[in-house]
N, C-alpha and C. Protein backbone atom coordinates (compact mmCIF):
# COMPACT_ATOMS: atom_id res chain seq x y z
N UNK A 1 3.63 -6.73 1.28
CA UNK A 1 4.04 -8.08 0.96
C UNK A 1 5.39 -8.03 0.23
N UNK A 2 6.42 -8.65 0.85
CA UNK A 2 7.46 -8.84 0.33
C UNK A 2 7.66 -9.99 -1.22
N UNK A 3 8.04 -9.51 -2.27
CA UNK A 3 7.81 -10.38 -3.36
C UNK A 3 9.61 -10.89 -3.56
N UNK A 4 10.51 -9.95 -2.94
CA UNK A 4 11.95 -10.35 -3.74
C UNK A 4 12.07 -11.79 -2.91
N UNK A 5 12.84 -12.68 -3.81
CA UNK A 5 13.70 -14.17 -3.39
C UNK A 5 12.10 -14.93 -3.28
N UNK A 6 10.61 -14.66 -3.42
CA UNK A 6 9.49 -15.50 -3.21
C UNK A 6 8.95 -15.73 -4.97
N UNK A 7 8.52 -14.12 -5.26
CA UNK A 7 8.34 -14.35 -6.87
C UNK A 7 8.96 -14.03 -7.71
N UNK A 8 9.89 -13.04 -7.39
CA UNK A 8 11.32 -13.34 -8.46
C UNK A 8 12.47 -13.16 -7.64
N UNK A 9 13.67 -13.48 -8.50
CA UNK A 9 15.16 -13.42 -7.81
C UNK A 9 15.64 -12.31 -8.68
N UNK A 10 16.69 -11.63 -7.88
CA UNK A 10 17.79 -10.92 -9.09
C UNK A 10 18.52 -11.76 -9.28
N UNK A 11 18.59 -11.39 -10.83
CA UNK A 11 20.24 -12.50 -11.58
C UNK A 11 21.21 -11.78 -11.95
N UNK A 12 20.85 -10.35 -11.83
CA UNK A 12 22.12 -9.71 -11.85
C UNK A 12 21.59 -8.16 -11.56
N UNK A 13 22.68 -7.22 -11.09
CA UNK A 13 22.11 -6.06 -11.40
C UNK A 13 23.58 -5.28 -11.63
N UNK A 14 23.61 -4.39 -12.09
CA UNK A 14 24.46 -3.35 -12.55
C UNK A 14 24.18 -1.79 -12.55
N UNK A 15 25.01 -0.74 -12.52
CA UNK A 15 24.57 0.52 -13.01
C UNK A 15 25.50 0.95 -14.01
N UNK A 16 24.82 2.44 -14.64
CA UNK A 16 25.53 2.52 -16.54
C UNK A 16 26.75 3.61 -15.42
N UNK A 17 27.17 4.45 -16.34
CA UNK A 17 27.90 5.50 -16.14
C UNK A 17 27.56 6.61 -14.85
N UNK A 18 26.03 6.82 -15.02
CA UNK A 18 25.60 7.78 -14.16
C UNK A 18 25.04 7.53 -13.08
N UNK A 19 25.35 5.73 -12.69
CA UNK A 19 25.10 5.59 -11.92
C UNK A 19 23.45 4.68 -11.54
N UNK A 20 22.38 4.99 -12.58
CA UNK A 20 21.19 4.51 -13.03
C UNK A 20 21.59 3.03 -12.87
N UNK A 21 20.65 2.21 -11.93
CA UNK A 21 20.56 0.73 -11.78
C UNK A 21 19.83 0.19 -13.20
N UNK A 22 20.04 -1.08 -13.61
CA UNK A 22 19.23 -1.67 -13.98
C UNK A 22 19.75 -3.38 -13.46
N UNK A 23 18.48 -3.84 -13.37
CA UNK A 23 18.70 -5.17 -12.62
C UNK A 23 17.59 -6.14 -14.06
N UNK A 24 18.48 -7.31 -13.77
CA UNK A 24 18.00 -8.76 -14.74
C UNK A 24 17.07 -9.50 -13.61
N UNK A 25 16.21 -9.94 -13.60
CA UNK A 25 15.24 -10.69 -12.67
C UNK A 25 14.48 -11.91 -13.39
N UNK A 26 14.48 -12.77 -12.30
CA UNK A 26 13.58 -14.54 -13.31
C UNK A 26 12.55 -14.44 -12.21
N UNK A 27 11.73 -14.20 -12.69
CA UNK A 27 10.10 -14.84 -12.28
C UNK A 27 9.43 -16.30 -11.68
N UNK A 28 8.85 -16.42 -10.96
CA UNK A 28 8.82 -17.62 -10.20
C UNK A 28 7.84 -17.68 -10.82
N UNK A 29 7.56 -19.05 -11.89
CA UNK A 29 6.21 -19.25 -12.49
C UNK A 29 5.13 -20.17 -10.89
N UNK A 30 5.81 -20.49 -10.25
CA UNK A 30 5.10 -21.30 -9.26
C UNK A 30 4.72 -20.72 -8.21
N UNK A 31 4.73 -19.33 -8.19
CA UNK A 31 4.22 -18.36 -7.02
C UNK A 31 3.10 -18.61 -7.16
N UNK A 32 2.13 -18.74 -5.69
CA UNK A 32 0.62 -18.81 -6.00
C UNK A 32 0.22 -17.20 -6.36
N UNK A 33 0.72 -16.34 -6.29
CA UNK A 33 -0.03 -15.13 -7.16
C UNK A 33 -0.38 -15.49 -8.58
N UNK A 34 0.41 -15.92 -9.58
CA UNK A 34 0.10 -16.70 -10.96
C UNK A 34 -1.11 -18.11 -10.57
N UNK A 35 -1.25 -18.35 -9.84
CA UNK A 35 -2.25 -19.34 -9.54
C UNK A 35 -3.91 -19.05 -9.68
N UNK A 36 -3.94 -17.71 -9.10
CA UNK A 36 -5.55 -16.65 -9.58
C UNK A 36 -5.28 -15.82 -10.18
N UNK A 37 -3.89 -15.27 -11.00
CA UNK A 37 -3.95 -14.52 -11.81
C UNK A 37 -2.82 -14.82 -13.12
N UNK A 38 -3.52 -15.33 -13.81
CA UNK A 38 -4.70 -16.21 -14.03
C UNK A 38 -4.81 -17.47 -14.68
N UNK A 39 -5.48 -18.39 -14.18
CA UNK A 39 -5.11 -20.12 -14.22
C UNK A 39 -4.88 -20.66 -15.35
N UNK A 40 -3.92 -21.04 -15.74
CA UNK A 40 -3.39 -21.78 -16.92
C UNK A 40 -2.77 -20.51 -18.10
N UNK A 41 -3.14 -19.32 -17.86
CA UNK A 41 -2.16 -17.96 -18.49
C UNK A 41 -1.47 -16.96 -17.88
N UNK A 42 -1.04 -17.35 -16.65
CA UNK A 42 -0.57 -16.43 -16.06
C UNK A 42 0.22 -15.27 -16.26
N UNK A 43 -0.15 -13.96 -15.44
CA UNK A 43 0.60 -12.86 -16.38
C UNK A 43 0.65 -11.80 -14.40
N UNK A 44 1.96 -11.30 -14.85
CA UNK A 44 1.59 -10.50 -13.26
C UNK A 44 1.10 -9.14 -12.96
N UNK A 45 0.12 -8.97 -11.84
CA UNK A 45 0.05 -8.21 -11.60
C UNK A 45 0.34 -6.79 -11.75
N UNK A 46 -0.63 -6.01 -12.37
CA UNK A 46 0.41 -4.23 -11.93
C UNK A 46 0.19 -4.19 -10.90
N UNK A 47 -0.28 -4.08 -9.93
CA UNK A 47 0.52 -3.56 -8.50
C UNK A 47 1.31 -4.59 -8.05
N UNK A 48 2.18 -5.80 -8.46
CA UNK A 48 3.05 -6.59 -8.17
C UNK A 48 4.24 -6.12 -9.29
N UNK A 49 4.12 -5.64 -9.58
CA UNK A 49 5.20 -4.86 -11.21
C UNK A 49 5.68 -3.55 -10.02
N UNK A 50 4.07 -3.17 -9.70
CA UNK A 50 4.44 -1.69 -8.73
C UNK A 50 5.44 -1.79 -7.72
N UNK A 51 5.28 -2.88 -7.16
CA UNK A 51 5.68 -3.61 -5.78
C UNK A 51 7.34 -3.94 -6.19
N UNK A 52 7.72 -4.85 -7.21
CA UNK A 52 9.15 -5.19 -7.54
C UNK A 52 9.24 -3.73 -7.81
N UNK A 53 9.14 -2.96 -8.17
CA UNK A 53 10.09 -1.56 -8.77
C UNK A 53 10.28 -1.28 -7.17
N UNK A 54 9.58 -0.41 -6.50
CA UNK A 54 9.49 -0.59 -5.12
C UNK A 54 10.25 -1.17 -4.32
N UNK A 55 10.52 -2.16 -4.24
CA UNK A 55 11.69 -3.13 -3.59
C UNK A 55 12.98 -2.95 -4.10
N UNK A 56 12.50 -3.16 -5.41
CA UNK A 56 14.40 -2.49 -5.81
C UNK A 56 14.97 -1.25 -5.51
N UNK A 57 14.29 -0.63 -5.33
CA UNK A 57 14.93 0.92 -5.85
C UNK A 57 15.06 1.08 -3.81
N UNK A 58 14.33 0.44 -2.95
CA UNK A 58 14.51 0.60 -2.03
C UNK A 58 15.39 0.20 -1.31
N UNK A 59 16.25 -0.83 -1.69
CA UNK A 59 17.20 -1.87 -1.21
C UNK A 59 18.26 -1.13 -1.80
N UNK A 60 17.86 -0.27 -3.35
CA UNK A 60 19.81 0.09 -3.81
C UNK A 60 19.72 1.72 -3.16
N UNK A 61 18.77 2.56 -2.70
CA UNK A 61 18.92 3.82 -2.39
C UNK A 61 18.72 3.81 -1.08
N UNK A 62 18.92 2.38 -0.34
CA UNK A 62 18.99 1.77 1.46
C UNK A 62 18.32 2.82 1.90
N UNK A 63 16.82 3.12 1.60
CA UNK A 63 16.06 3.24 2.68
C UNK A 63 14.19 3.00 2.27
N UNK A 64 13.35 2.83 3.05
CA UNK A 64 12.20 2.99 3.03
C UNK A 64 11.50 3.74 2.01
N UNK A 65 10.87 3.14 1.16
CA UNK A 65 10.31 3.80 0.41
C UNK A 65 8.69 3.69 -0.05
N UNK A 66 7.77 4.93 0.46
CA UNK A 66 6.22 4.91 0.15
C UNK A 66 6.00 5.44 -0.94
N UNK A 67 5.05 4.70 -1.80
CA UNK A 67 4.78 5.30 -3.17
C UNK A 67 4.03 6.26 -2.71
N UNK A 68 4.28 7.88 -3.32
CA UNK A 68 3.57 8.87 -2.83
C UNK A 68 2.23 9.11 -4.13
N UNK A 69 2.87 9.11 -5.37
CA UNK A 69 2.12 9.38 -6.85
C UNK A 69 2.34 8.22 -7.95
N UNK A 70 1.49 7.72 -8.74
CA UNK A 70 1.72 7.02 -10.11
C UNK A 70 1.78 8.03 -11.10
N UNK A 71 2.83 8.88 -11.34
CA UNK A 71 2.79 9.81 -12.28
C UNK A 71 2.32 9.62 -13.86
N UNK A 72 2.99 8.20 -14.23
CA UNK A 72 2.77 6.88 -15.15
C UNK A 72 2.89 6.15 -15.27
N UNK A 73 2.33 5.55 -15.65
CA UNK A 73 2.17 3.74 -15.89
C UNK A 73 2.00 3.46 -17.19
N UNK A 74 2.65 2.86 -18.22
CA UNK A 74 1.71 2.35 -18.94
C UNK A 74 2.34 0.64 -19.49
N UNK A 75 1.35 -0.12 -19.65
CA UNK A 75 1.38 -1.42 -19.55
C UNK A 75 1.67 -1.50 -21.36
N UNK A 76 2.43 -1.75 -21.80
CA UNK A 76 2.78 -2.04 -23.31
C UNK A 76 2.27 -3.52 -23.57
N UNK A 77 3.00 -4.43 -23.10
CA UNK A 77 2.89 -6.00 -23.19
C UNK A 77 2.62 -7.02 -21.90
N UNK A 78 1.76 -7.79 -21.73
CA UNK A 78 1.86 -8.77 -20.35
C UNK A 78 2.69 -9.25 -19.91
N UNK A 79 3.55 -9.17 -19.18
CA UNK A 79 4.51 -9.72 -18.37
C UNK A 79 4.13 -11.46 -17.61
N UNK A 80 4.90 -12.28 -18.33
CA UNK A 80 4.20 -13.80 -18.16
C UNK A 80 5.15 -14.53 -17.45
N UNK A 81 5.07 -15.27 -16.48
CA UNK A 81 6.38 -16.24 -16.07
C UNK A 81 6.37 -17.19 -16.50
N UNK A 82 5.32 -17.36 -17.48
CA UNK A 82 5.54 -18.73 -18.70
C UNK A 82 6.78 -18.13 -20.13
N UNK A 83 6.01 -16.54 -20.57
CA UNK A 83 6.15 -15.92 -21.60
C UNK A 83 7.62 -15.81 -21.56
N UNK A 84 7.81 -14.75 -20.55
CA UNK A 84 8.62 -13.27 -19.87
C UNK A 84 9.45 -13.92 -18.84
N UNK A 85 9.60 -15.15 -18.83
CA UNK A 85 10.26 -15.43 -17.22
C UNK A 85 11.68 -14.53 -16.87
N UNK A 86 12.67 -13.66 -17.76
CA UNK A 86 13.44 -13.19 -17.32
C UNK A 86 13.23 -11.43 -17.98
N UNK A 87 13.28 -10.76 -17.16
CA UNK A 87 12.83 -9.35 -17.10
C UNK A 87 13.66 -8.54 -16.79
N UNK A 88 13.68 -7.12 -16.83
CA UNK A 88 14.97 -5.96 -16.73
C UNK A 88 14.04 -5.29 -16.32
N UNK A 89 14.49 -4.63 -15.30
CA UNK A 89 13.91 -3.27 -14.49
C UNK A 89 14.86 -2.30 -14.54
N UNK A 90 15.09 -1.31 -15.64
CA UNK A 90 15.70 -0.51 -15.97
C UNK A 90 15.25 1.15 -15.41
N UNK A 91 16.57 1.67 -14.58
CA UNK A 91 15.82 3.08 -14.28
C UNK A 91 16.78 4.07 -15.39
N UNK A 92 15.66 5.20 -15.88
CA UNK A 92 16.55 5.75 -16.66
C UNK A 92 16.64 7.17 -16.45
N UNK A 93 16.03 7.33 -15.18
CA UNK A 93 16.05 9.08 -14.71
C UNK A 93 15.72 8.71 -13.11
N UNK A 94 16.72 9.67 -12.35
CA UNK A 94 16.18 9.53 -11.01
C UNK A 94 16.37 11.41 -10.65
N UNK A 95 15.48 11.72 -9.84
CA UNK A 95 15.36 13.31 -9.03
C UNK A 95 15.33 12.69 -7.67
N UNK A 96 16.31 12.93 -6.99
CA UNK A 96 16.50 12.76 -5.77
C UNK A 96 16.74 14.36 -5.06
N UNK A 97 15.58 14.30 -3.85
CA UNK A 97 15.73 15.59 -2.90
C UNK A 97 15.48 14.59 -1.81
N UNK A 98 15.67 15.99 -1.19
CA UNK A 98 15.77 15.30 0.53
C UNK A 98 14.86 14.00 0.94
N UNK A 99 13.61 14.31 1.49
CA UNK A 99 12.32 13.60 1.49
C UNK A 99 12.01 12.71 0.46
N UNK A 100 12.35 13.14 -0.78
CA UNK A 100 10.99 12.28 -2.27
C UNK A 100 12.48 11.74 -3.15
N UNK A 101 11.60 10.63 -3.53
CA UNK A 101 12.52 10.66 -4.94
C UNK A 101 11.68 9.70 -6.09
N UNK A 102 11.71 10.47 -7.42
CA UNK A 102 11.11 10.40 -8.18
C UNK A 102 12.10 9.70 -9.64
N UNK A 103 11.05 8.94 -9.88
CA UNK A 103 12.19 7.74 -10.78
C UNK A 103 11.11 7.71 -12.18
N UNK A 104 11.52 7.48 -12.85
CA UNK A 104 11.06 6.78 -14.69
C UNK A 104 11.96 5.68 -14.80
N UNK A 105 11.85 5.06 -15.33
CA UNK A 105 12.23 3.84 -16.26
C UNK A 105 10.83 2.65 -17.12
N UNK A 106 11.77 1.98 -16.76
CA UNK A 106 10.63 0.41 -18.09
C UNK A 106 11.50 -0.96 -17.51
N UNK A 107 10.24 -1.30 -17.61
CA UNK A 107 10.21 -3.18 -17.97
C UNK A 107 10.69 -3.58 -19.10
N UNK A 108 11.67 -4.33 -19.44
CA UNK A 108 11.81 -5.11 -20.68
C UNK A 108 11.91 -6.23 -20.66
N UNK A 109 11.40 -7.45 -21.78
CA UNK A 109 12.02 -8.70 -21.58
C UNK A 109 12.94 -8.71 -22.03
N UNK A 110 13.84 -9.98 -21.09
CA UNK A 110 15.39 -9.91 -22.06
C UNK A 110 15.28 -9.87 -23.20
N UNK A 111 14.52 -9.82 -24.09
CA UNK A 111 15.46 -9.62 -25.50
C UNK A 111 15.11 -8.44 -25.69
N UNK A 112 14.66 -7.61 -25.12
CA UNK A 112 14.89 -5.90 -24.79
C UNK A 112 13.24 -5.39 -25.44
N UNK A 113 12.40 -6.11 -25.54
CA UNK A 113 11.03 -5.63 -26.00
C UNK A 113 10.70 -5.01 -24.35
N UNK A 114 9.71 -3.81 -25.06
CA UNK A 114 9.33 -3.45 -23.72
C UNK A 114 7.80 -3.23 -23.44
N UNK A 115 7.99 -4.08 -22.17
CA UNK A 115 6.78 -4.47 -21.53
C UNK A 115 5.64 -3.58 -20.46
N UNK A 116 6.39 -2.60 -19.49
CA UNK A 116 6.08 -1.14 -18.94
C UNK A 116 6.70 -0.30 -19.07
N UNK A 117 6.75 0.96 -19.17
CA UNK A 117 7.15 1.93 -19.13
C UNK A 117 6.35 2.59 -17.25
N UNK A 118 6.86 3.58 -16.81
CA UNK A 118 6.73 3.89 -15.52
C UNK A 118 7.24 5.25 -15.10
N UNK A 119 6.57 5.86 -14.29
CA UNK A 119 7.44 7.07 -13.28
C UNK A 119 6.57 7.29 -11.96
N UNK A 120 7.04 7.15 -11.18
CA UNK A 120 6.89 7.28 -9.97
C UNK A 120 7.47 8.65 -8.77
N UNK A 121 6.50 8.89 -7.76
CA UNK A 121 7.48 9.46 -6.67
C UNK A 121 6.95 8.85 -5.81
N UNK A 122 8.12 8.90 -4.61
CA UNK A 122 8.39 8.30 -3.71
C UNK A 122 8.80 8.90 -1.91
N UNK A 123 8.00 9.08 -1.33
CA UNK A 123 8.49 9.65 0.05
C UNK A 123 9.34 8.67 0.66
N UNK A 124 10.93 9.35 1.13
CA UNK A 124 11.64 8.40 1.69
C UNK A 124 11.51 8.38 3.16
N UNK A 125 11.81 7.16 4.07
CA UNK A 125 11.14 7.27 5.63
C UNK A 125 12.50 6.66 6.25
């Protein structure tokens, strides 16, 4: 399921020195995913958290990307499109080989509290 331009937009994205993306994103409080999860507190999904990292990192390293491992996850704070409506998907380590590529970063809300922390690998197709 495609979530970019349906439940959130990028509002900006950039990379630092080394090249490491981080992108600004606003949350669509009116997506029916916030509709059963969950009614009148909505907060999103981890495998829709899984899913935006996923999409990004696949669109800026232009190619296909299958989550192979959840190396880590960990959920610090709820991510709300009432709360949290504007978010940072910050990568702060990437291992790129041929086939895989394996990323860390975090969720923050804009005012830089952080909401996931993450590392992933990734088979590229």
């Amino acid at each position: 399921m495609k979530l970019k331009d349906e439940m959130f937009n990028v509002v900006n994205m950039r990379t630092d020195e080394k090249g490491l993306p981080t992108w600004e994103l606003h949350l669509n409080e009116h997506h029916y995913i916030y509709k059963a999860h969950f009614p009148g507190m909505p907060i999103t999904p981890g495998v829709c958290i899984v899913q935006i990292v996923t999409e990004l990192l696949s669109e800026h390293f232009e190619c296909a990307l299958i989550l192979q491992v959840v190396n880590n996850i960990k959920f610090v704070s709820p991510i709300s499109p009432t709360e949290t409506p504007d978010i940072n998907v910050i990568v702060s380590k990437v291992l790129e080989q041929e086939s895989e590529l394996t990323v860390r970063g975090m969720i923050t809300s804009a005012s830089g509290s952080v909401c996931v922390k993450y590392s992933f690998m990734y088979k590229k197709v």
